[in-house]
C-alpha atoms as a PDB file:
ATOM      1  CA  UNK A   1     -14.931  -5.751  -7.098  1.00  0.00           C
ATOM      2  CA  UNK A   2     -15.219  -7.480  -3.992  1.00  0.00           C
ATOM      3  CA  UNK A   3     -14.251 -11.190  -3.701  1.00  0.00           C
ATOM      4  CA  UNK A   4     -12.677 -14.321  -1.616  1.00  0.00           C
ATOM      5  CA  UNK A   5      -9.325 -15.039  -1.349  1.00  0.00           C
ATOM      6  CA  UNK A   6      -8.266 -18.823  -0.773  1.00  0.00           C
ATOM      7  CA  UNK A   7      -4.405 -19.749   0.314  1.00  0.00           C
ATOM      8  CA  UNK A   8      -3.140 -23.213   1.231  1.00  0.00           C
ATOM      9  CA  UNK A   9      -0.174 -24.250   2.538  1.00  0.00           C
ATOM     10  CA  UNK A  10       1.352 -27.681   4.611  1.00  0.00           C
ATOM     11  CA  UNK A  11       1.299 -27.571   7.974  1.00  0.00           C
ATOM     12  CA  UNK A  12       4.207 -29.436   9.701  1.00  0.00           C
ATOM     13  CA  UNK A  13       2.104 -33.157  10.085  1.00  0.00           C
ATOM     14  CA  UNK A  14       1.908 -32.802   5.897  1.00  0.00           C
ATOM     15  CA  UNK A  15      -1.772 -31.605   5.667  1.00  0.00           C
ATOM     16  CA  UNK A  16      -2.605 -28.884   3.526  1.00  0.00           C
ATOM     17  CA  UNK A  17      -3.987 -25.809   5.497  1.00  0.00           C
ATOM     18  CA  UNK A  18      -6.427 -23.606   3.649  1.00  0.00           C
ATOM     19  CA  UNK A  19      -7.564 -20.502   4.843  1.00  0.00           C
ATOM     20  CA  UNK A  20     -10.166 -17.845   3.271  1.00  0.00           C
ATOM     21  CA  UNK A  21     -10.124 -13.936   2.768  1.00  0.00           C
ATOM     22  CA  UNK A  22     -12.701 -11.606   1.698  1.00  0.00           C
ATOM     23  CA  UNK A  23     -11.371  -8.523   0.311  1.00  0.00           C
ATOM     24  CA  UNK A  24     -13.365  -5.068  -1.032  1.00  0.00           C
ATOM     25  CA  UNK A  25     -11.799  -4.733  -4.013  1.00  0.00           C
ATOM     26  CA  UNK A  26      -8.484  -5.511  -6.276  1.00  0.00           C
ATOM     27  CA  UNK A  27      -6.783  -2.413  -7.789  1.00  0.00           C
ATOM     28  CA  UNK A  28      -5.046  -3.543 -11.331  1.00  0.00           C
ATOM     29  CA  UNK A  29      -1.467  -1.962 -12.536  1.00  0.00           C
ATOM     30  CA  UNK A  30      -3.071   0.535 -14.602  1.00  0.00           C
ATOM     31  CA  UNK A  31      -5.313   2.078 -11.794  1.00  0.00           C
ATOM     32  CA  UNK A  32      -4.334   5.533 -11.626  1.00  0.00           C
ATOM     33  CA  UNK A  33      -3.786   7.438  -8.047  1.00  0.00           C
ATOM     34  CA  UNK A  34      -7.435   9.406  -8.133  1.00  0.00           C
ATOM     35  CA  UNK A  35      -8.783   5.365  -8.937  1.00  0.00           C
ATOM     36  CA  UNK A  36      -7.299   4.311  -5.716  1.00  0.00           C
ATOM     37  CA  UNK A  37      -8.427   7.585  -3.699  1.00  0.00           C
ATOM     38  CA  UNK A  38     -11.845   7.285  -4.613  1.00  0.00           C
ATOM     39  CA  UNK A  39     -12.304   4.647  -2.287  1.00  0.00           C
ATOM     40  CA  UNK A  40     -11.069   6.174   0.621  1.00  0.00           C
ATOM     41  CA  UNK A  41     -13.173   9.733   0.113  1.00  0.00           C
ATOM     42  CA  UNK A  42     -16.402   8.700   1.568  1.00  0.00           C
ATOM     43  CA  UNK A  43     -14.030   8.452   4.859  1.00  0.00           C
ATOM     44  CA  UNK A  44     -13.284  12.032   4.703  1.00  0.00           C
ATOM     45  CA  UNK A  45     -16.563  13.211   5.266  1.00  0.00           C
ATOM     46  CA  UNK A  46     -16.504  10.869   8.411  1.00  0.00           C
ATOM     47  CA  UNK A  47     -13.685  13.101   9.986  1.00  0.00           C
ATOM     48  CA  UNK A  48     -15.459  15.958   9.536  1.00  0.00           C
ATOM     49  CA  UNK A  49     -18.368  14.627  11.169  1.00  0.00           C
ATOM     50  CA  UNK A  50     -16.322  13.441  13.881  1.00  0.00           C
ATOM     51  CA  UNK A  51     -15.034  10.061  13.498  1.00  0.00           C
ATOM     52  CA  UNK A  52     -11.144   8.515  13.988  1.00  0.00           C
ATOM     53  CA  UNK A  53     -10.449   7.588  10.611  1.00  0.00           C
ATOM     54  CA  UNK A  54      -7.252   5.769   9.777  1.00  0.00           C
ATOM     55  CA  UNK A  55      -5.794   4.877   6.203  1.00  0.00           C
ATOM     56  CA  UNK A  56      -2.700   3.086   6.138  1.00  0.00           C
ATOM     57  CA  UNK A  57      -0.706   1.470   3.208  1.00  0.00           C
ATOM     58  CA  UNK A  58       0.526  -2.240   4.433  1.00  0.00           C
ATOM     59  CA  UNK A  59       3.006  -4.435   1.662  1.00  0.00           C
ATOM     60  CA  UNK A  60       6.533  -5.464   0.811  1.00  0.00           C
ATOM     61  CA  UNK A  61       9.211  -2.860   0.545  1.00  0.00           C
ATOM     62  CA  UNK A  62       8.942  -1.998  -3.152  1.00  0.00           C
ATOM     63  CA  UNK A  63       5.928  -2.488  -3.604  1.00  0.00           C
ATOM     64  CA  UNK A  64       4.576   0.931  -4.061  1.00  0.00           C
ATOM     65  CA  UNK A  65       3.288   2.143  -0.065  1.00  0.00           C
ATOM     66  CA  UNK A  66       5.061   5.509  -0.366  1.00  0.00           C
ATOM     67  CA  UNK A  67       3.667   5.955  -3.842  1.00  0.00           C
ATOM     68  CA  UNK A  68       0.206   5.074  -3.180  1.00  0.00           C
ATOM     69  CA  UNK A  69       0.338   7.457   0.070  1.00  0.00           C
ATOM     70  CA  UNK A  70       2.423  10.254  -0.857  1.00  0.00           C
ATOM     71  CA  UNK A  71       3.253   9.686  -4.513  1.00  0.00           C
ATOM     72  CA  UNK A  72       6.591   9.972  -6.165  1.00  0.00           C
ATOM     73  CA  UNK A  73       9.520  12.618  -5.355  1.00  0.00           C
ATOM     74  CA  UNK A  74       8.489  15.162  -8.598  1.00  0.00           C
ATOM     75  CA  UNK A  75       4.975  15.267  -7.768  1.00  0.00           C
ATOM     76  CA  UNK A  76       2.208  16.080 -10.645  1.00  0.00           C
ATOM     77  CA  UNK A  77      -1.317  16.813 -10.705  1.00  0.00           C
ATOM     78  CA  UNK A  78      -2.334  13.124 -11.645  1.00  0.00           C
ATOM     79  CA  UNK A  79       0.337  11.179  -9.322  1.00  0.00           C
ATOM     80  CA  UNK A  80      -0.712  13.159  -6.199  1.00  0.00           C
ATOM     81  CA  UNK A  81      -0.588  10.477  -3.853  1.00  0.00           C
ATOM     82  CA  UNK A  82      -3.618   9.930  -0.915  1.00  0.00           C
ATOM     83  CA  UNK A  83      -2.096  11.913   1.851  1.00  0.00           C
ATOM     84  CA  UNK A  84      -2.675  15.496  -0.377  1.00  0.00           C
ATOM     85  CA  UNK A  85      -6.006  14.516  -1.830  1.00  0.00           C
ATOM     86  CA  UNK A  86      -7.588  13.507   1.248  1.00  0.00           C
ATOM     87  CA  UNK A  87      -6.439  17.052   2.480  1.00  0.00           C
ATOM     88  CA  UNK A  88      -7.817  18.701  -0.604  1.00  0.00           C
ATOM     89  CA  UNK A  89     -10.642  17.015  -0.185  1.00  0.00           C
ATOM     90  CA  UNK A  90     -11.016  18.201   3.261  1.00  0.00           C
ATOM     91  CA  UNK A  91     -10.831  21.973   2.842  1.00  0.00           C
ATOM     92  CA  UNK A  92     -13.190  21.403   0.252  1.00  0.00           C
ATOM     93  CA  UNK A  93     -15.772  19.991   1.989  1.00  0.00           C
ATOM     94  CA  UNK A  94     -15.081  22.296   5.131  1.00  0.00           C
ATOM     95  CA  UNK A  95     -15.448  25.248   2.879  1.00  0.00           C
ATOM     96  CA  UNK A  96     -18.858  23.873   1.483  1.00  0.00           C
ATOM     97  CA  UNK A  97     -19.892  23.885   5.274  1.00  0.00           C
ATOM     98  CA  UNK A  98     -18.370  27.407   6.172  1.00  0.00           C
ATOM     99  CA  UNK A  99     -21.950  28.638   6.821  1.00  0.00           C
ATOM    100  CA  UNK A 100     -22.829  26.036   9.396  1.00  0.00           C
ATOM    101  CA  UNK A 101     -19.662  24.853  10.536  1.00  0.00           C
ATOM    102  CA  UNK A 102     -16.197  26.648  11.157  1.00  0.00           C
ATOM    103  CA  UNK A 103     -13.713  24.164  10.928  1.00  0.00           C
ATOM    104  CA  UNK A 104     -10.179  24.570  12.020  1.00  0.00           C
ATOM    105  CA  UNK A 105      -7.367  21.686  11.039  1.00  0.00           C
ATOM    106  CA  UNK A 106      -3.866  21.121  12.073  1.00  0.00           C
ATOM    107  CA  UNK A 107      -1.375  18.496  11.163  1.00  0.00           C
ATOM    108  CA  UNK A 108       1.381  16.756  12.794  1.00  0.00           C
ATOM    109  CA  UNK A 109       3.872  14.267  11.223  1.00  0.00           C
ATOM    110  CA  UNK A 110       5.313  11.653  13.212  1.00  0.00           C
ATOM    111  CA  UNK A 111       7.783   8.781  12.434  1.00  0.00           C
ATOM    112  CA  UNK A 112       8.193   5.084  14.441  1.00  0.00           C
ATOM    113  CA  UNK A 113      11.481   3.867  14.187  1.00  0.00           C
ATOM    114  CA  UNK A 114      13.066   1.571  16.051  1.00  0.00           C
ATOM    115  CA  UNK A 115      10.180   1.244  18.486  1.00  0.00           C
ATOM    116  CA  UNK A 116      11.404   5.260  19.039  1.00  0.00           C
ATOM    117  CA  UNK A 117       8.490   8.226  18.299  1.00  0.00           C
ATOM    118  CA  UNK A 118      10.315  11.230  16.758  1.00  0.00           C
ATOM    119  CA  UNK A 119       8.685  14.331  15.220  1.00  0.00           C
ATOM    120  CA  UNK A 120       9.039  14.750  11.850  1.00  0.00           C
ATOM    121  CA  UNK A 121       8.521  18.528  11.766  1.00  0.00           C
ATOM    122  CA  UNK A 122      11.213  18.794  14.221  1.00  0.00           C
ATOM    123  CA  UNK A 123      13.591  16.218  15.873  1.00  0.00           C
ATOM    124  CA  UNK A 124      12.482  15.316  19.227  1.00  0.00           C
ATOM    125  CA  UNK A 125      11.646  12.168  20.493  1.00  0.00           C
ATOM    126  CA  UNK A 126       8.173  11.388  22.211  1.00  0.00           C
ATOM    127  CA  UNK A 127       7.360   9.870  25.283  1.00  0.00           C
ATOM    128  CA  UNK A 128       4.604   7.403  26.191  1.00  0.00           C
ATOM    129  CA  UNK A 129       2.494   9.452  28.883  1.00  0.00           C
ATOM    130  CA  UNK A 130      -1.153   8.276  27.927  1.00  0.00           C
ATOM    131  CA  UNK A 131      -3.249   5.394  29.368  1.00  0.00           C
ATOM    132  CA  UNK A 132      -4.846   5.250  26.168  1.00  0.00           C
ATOM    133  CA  UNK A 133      -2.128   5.125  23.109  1.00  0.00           C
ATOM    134  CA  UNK A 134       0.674   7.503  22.696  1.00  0.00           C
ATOM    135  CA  UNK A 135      -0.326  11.078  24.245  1.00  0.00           C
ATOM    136  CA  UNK A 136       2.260  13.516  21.736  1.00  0.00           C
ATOM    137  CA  UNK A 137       1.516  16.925  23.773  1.00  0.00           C
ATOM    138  CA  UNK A 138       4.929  17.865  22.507  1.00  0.00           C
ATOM    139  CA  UNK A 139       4.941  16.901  19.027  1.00  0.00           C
ATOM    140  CA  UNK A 140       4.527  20.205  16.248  1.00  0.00           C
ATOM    141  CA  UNK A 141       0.675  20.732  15.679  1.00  0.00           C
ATOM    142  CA  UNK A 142       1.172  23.137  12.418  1.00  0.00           C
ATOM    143  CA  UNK A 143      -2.044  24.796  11.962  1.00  0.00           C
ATOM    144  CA  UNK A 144      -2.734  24.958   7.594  1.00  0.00           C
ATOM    145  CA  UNK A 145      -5.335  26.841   5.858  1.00  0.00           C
ATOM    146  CA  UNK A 146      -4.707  24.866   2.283  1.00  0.00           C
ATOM    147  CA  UNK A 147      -3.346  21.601   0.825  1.00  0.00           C
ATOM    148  CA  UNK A 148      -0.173  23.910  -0.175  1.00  0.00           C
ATOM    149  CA  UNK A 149       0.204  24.385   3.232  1.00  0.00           C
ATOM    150  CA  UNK A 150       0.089  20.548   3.871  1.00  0.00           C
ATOM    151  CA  UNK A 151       2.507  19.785   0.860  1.00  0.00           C
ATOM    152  CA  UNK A 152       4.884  21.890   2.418  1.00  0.00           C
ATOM    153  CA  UNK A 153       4.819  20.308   5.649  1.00  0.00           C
ATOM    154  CA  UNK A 154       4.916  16.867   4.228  1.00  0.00           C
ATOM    155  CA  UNK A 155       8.179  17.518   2.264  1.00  0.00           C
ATOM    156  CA  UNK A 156       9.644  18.805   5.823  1.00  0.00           C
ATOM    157  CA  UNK A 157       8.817  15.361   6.856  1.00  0.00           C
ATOM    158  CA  UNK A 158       9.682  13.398   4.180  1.00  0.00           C
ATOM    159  CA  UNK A 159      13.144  14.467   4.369  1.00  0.00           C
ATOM    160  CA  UNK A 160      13.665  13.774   8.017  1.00  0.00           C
ATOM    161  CA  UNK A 161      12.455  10.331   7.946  1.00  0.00           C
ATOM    162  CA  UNK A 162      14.566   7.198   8.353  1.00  0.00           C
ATOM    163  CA  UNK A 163      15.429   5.274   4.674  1.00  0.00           C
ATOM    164  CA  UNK A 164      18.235   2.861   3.613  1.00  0.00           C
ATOM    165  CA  UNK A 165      19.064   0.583   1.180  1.00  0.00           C
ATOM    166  CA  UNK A 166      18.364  -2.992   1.307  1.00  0.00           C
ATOM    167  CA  UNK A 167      18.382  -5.701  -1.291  1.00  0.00           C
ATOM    168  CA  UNK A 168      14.606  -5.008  -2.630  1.00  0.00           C
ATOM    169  CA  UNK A 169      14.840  -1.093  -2.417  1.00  0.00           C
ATOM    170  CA  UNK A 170      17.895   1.478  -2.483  1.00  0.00           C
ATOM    171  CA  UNK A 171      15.989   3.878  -0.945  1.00  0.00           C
ATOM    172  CA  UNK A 172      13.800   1.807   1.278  1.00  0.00           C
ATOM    173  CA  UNK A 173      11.480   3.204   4.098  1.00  0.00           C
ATOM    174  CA  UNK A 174      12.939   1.780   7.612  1.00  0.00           C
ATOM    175  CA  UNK A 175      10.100   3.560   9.691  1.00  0.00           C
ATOM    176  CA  UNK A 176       6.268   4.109   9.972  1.00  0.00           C
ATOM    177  CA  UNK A 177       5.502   7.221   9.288  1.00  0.00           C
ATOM    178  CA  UNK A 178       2.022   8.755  10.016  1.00  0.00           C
ATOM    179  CA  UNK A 179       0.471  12.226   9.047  1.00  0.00           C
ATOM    180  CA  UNK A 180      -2.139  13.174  11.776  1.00  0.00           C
ATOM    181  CA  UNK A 181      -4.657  15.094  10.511  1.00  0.00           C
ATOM    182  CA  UNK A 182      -6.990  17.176  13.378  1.00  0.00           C
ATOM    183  CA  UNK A 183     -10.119  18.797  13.021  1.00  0.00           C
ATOM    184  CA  UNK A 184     -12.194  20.215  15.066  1.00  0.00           C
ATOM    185  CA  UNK A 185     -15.455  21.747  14.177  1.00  0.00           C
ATOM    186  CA  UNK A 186     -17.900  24.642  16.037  1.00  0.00           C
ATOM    187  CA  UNK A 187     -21.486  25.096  14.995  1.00  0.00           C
ATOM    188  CA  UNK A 188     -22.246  28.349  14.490  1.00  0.00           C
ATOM    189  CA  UNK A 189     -25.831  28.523  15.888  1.00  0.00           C
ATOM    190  CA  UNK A 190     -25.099  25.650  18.595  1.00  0.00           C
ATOM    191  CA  UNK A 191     -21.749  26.503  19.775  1.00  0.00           C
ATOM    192  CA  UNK A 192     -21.514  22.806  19.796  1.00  0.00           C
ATOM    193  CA  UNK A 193     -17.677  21.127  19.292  1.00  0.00           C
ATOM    194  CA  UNK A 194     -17.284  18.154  16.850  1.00  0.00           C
ATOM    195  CA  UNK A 195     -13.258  16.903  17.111  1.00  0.00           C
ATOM    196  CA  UNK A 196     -12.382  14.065  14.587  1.00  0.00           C
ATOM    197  CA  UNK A 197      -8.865  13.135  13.609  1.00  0.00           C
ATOM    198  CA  UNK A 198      -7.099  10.982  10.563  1.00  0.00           C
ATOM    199  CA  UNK A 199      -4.282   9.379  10.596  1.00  0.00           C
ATOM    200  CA  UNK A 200      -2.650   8.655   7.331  1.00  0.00           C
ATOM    201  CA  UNK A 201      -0.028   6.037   7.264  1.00  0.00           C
ATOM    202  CA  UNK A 202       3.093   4.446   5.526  1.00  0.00           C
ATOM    203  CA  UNK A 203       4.031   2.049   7.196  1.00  0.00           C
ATOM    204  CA  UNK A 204       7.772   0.158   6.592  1.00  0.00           C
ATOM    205  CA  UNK A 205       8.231  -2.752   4.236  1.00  0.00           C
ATOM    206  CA  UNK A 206       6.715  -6.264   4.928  1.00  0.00           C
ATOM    207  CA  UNK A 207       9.521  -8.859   4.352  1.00  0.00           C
ATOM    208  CA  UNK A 208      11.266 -11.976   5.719  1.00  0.00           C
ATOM    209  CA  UNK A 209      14.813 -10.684   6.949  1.00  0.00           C
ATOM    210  CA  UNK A 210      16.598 -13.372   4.927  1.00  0.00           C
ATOM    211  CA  UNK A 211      15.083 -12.176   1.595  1.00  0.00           C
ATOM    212  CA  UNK A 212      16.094  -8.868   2.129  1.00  0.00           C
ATOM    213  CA  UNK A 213      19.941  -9.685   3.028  1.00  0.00           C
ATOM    214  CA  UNK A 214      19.976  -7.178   5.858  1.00  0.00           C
ATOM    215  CA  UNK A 215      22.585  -7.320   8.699  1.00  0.00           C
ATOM    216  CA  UNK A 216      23.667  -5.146  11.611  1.00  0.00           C
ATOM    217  CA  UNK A 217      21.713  -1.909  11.965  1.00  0.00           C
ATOM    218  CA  UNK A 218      19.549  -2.744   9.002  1.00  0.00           C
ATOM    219  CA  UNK A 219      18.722  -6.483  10.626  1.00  0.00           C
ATOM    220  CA  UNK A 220      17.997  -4.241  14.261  1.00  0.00           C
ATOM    221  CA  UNK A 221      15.016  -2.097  11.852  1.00  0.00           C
ATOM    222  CA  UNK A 222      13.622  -5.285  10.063  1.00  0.00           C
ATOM    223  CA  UNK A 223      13.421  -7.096  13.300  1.00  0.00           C
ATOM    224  CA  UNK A 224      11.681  -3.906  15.032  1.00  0.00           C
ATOM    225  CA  UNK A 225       9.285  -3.308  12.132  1.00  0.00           C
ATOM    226  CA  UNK A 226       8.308  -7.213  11.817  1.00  0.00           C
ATOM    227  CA  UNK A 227       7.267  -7.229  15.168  1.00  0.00           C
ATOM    228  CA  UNK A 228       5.682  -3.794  15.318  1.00  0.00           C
ATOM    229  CA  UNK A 229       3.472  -4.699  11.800  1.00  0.00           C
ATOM    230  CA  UNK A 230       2.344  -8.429  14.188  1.00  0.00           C
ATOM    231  CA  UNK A 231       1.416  -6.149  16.574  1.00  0.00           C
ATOM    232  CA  UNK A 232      -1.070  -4.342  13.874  1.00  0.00           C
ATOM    233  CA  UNK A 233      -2.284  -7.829  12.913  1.00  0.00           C
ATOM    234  CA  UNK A 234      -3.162  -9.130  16.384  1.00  0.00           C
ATOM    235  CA  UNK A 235      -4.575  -6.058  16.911  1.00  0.00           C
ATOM    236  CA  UNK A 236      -6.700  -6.266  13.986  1.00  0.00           C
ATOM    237  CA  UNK A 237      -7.697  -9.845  14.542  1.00  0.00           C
ATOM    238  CA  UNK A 238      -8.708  -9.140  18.301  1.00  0.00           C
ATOM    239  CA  UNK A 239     -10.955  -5.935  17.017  1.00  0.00           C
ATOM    240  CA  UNK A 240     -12.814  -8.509  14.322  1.00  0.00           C
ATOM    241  CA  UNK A 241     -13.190 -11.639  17.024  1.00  0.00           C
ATOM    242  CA  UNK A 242     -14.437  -8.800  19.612  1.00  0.00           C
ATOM    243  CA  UNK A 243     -12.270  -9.458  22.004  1.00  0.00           C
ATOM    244  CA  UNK A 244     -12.562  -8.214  25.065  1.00  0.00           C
ATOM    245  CA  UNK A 245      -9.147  -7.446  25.461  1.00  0.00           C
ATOM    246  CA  UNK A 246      -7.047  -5.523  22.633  1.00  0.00           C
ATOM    247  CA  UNK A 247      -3.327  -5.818  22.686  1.00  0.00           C
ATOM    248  CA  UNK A 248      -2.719  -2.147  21.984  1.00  0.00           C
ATOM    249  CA  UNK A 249       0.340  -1.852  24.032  1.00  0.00           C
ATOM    250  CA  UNK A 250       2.123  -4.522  22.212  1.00  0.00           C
ATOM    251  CA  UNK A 251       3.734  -1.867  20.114  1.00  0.00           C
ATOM    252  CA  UNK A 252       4.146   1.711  19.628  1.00  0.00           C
ATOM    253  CA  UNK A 253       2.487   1.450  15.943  1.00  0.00           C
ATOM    254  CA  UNK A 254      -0.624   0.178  17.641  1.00  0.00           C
ATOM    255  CA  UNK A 255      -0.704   2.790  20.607  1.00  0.00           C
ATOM    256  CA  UNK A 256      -0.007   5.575  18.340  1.00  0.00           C
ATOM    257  CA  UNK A 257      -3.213   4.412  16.070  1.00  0.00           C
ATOM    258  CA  UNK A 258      -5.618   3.190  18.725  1.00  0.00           C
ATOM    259  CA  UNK A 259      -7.968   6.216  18.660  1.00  0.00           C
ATOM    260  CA  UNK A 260      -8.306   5.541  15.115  1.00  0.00           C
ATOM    261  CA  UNK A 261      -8.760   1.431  15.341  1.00  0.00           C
ATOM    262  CA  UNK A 262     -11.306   1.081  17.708  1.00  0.00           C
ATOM    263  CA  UNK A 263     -15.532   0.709  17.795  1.00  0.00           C
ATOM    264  CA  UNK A 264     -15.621   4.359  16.978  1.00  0.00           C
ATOM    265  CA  UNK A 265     -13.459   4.624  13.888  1.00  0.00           C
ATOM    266  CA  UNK A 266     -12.905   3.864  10.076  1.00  0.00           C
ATOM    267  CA  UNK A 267     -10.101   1.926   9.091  1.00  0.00           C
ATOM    268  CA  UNK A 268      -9.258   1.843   4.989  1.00  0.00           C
ATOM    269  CA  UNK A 269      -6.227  -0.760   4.704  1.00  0.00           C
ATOM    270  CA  UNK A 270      -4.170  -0.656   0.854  1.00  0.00           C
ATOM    271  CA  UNK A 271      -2.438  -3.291   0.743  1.00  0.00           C
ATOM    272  CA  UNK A 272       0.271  -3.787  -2.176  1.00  0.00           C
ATOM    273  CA  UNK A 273       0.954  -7.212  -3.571  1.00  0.00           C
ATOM    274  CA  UNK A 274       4.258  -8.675  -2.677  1.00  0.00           C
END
């Protein structure tokens, strides 16, 4: 159901200020986690064909990100969040192409916090050595054969990552976290090499630092991920204006995903009402 979304609010000189968004569709509470997926699958076929393809879940903390992504901590076959179907979904339609195409796919797991890359599969921190985005050389590329594989890997993760309790969540998500997935593809009659890559993201909790009574350490994260999620936005906004300058450096978020933002990607945004 797509649709236009109005807001209005007073500007500081009293006039109301109205602005207009058009939107692809409007999950309801009852859509179920292979509802949501369905709309990001024609994107998987892009990565196999070669594309950057990046699907990230933006919204408040509580608001279901982690769930819609990764789904909730005893997994079943129906609440399998994004991150494993889209790999299902891969090997799938790999192994439907084994006799033209030999595909082989790896997966890293990395984790922004604090404006700080660390590996999720082990515990090093990255450094910024690319001209264009984040170059992660020595992060853990984990070679998998099948989405048990990739389960396995993202548990690894998901227990190294950075969470805390706030006000709006006890266990809430105080990093990005991103599950690279790489492909690369060799025609077996050509020899030719198709590479494509998807980045699938969870990104921290959207909220104003006085609603979520933070202080100290926990004011330090909100601060960092505030900024880092404006960073997303302006790049966004400069990619839809077509800009001729792109503010990917404003952030490590925004470097780390640039490959997949740009003209020759897919982007698939959830984002989860406040």
């Amino acid at each position: 159901m797509k649709g236009i979304l109005q807001s209005s609010s007073p500007s500081k000189y009293g006039k109301e200020g109205r602005k207009s968004f058009s939107f692809n569709k409007v999950f309801g509470p009852l859509a179920t986690q292979e509802e949501v997926f369905a709309d990001t699958q024609p994107l998987i076929r892009s990565v196999l064909d070669g594309y950057n393809v990046c699907i990230f879940a933006y919204g408040q903390t509580g608001s279901g990100k982690t769930y819609t992504m990764t789904g909730p901590s005893e997994l079943t076959e129906e609440s399998l969040g994004v991150n494993y179907r889209a790999l299902s979904d891969l090997f799938l339609l790999s192994d439907q192409r084994k006799e033209v195409i030999h595909y082989d796919i790896s997966v890293q797991m990395l984790e922004i916090y604090n404006e700080q890359v660390r590996d999720l599969l082990a515990t090093d921190e990255i450094r910024n050595s690319s001209q264009n985005g984040i170059n992660v050389p020595e992060a853990s590329l984990v070679t998998v054969s099948s989405p048990s594989d990739v389960l396995n890997l993202m548990n690894i993760g998901l227990r190294n990552r950075a969470v805390s309790a706030t006000a709006m969540n006890d266990r809430s998500s105080r990093s990005h976290s991103c599950l690279t997935v790489h492909v690369q593809g060799r025609e077996l009659t050509s020899g030719t090499v198709i590479r494509g890559s998807m980045h699938l993201v969870d990104l921290a909790g959207s909220e104003r630092v006085d609603k979520s009574e933070v202080t100290g350490d926990r004011l330090k994260e909100a601060q960092h991920i505030n900024k880092s999620l404006s960073a997303l936005g302006d790049v966004i906004a400069s990619l839809a204006q077509k800009n001729s300058h792109v503010p990917y450096r404003n952030s490590k978020l925004t470097q780390l995903l640039q490959d997949s933002l740009g003209q020759d990607a897919h982007v698939c945004p959830h984002e989860s009402r406040d």
